[in-house]
Protein backbone atom coordinates (compact mmCIF):
# COMPACT_ATOMS: atom_id res chain seq x y z
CA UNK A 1 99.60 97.06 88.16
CA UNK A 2 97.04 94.73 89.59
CA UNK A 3 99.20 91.88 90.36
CA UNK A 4 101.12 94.02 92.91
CA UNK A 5 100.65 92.69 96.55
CA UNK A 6 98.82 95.82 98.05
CA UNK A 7 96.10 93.99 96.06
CA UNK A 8 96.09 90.53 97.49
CA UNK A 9 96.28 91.97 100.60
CA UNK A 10 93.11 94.10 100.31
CA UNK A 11 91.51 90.79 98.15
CA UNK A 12 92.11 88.47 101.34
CA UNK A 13 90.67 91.74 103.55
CA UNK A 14 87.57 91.69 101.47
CA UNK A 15 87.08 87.62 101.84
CA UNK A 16 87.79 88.18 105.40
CA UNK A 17 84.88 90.13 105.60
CA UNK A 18 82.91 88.42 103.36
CA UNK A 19 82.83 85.82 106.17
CA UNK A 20 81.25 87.28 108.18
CA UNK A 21 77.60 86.26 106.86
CA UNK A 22 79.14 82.83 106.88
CA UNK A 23 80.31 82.88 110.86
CA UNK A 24 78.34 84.42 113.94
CA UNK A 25 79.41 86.72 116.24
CA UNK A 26 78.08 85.17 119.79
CA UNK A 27 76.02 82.56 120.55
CA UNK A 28 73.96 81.39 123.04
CA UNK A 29 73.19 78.36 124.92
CA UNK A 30 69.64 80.05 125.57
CA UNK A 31 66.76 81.43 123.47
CA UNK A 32 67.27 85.19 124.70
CA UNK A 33 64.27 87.51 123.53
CA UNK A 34 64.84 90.26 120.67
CA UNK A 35 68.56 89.29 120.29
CA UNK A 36 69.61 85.94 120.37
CA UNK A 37 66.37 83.95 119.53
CA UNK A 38 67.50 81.84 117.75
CA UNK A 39 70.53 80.97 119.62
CA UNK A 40 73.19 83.09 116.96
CA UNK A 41 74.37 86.56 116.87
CA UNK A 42 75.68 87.20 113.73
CA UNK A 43 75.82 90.55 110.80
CA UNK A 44 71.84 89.62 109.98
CA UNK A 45 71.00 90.40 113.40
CA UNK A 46 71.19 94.74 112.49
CA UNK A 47 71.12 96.03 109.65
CA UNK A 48 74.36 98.64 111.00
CA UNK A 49 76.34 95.48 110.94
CA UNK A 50 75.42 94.53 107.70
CA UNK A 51 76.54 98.13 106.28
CA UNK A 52 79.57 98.41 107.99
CA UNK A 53 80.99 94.44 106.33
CA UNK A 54 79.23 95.93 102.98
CA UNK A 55 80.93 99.16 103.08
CA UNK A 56 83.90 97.31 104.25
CA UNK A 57 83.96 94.67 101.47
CA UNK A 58 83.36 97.17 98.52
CA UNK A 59 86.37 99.67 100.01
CA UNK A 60 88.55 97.04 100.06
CA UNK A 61 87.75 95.77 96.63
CA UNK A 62 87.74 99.47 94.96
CA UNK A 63 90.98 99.96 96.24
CA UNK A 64 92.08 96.88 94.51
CA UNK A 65 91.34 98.81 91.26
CA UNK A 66 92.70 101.95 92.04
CA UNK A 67 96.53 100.72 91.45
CA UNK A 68 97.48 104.45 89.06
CA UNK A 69 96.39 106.40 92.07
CA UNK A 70 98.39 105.25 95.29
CA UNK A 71 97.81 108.19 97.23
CA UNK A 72 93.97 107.77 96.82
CA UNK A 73 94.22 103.63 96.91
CA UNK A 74 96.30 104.68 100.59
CA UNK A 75 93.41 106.66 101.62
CA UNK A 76 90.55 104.36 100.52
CA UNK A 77 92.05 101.73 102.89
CA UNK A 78 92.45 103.78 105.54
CA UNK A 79 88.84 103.72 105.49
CA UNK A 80 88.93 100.01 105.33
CA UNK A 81 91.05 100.00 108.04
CA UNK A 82 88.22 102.17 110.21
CA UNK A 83 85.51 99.69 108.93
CA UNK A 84 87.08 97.13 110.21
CA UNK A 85 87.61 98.92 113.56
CA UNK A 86 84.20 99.50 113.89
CA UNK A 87 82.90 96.46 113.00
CA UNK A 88 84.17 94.33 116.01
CA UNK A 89 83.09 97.41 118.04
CA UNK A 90 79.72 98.06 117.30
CA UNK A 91 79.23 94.25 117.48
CA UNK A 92 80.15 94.19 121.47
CA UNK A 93 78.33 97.11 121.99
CA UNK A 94 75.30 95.72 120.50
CA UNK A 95 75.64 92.10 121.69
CA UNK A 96 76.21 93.37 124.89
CA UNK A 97 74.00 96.24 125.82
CA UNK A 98 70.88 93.66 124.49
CA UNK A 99 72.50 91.34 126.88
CA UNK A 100 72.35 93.40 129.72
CA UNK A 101 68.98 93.62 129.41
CA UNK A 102 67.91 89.78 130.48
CA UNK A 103 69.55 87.73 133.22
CA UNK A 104 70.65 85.41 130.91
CA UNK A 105 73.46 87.58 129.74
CA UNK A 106 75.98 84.86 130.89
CA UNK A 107 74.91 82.25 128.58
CA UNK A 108 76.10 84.30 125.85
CA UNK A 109 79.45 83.40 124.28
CA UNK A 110 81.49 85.17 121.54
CA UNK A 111 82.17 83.06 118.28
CA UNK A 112 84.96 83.34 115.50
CA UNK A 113 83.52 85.94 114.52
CA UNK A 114 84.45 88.84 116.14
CA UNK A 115 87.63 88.05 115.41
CA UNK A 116 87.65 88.06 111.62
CA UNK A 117 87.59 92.00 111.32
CA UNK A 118 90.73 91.55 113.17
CA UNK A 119 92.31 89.58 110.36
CA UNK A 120 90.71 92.08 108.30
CA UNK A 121 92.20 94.98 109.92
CA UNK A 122 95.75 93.03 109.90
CA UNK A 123 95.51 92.82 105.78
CA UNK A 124 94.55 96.02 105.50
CA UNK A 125 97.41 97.66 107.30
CA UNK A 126 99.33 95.21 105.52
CA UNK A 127 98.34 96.86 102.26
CA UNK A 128 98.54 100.07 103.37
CA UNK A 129 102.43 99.52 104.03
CA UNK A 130 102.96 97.78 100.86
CA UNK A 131 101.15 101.30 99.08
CA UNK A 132 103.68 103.47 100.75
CA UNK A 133 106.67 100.78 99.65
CA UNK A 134 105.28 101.21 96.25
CA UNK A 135 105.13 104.51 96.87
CA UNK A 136 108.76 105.55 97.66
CA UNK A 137 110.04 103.06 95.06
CA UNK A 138 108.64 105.05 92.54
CA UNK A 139 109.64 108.57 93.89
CA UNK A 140 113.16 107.21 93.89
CA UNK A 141 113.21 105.94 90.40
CA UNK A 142 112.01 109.86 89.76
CA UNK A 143 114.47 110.70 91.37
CA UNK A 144 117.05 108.78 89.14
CA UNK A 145 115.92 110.31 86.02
């Protein structure tokens, strides 16, 4: 059923996400060329970013729907779970290899951000746990019969 709490978990992974267009990643107490212009890093800045939180977002929210099919709902947010891996990831990497670039690479500071795939990540191995509860408490009422 919908109502179980594999979805809210994957529901408050998906908002998590959703965030991110909301908060930036780094900013900047300096203009820095090609990256930080306008003083914010955030998921607008590359278009990777953007497709990982999209990808991310529309996992977690499939898997919401796919309640009849735990073993396929388990692996869908496994890849949630390696979105929001990445995300956090490719962020650094990105932030910080432009920022290597200028000598103004100490004016940058992360933001909230890069933390919110982390909450992300937390819900989604949350909901992972609560498929394989599910899970075994149907095999055992199989089991009974």
């Amino acid at each position: 059923m919908i109502q179980r709490i594999q979805s809210i978990y994957l529901a408050l992974a998906a908002i998590a996400l959703a965030l991110l267009f909301m908060i930036p990643f780094a900013t900047s107490t300096e203009a820095i060329p090609n990256m930080l212009q306008d003083k914010v890093y955030n998921i607008q800045d590359s278009p990777i970013l953007i497709g990982l939180t999209v990808i991310g977002i529309l996992v977690s929210l499939v898997a919401i729907f796919l309640y009849s099919n735990r073993g396929l709902q388990a692996r869908i947010s496994y890849f949630s779970i390696i979105c929001s891996i990445l995300l956090p990831l490719v962020a650094v990497l990105l932030i910080y290899n432009e920022g290597t670039v200028t000598t103004k690479a100490d004016k940058i500071h992360d933001g909230f951000g890069i933390y919110i795939p982390i909450i992300s990540l937390i819900f989604s191995i949350l909901a992972v746990r609560s498929i394989g509860k599910d899970d075994q408490l149907v095999k055992s009422m199989d089991r009974l019969r």
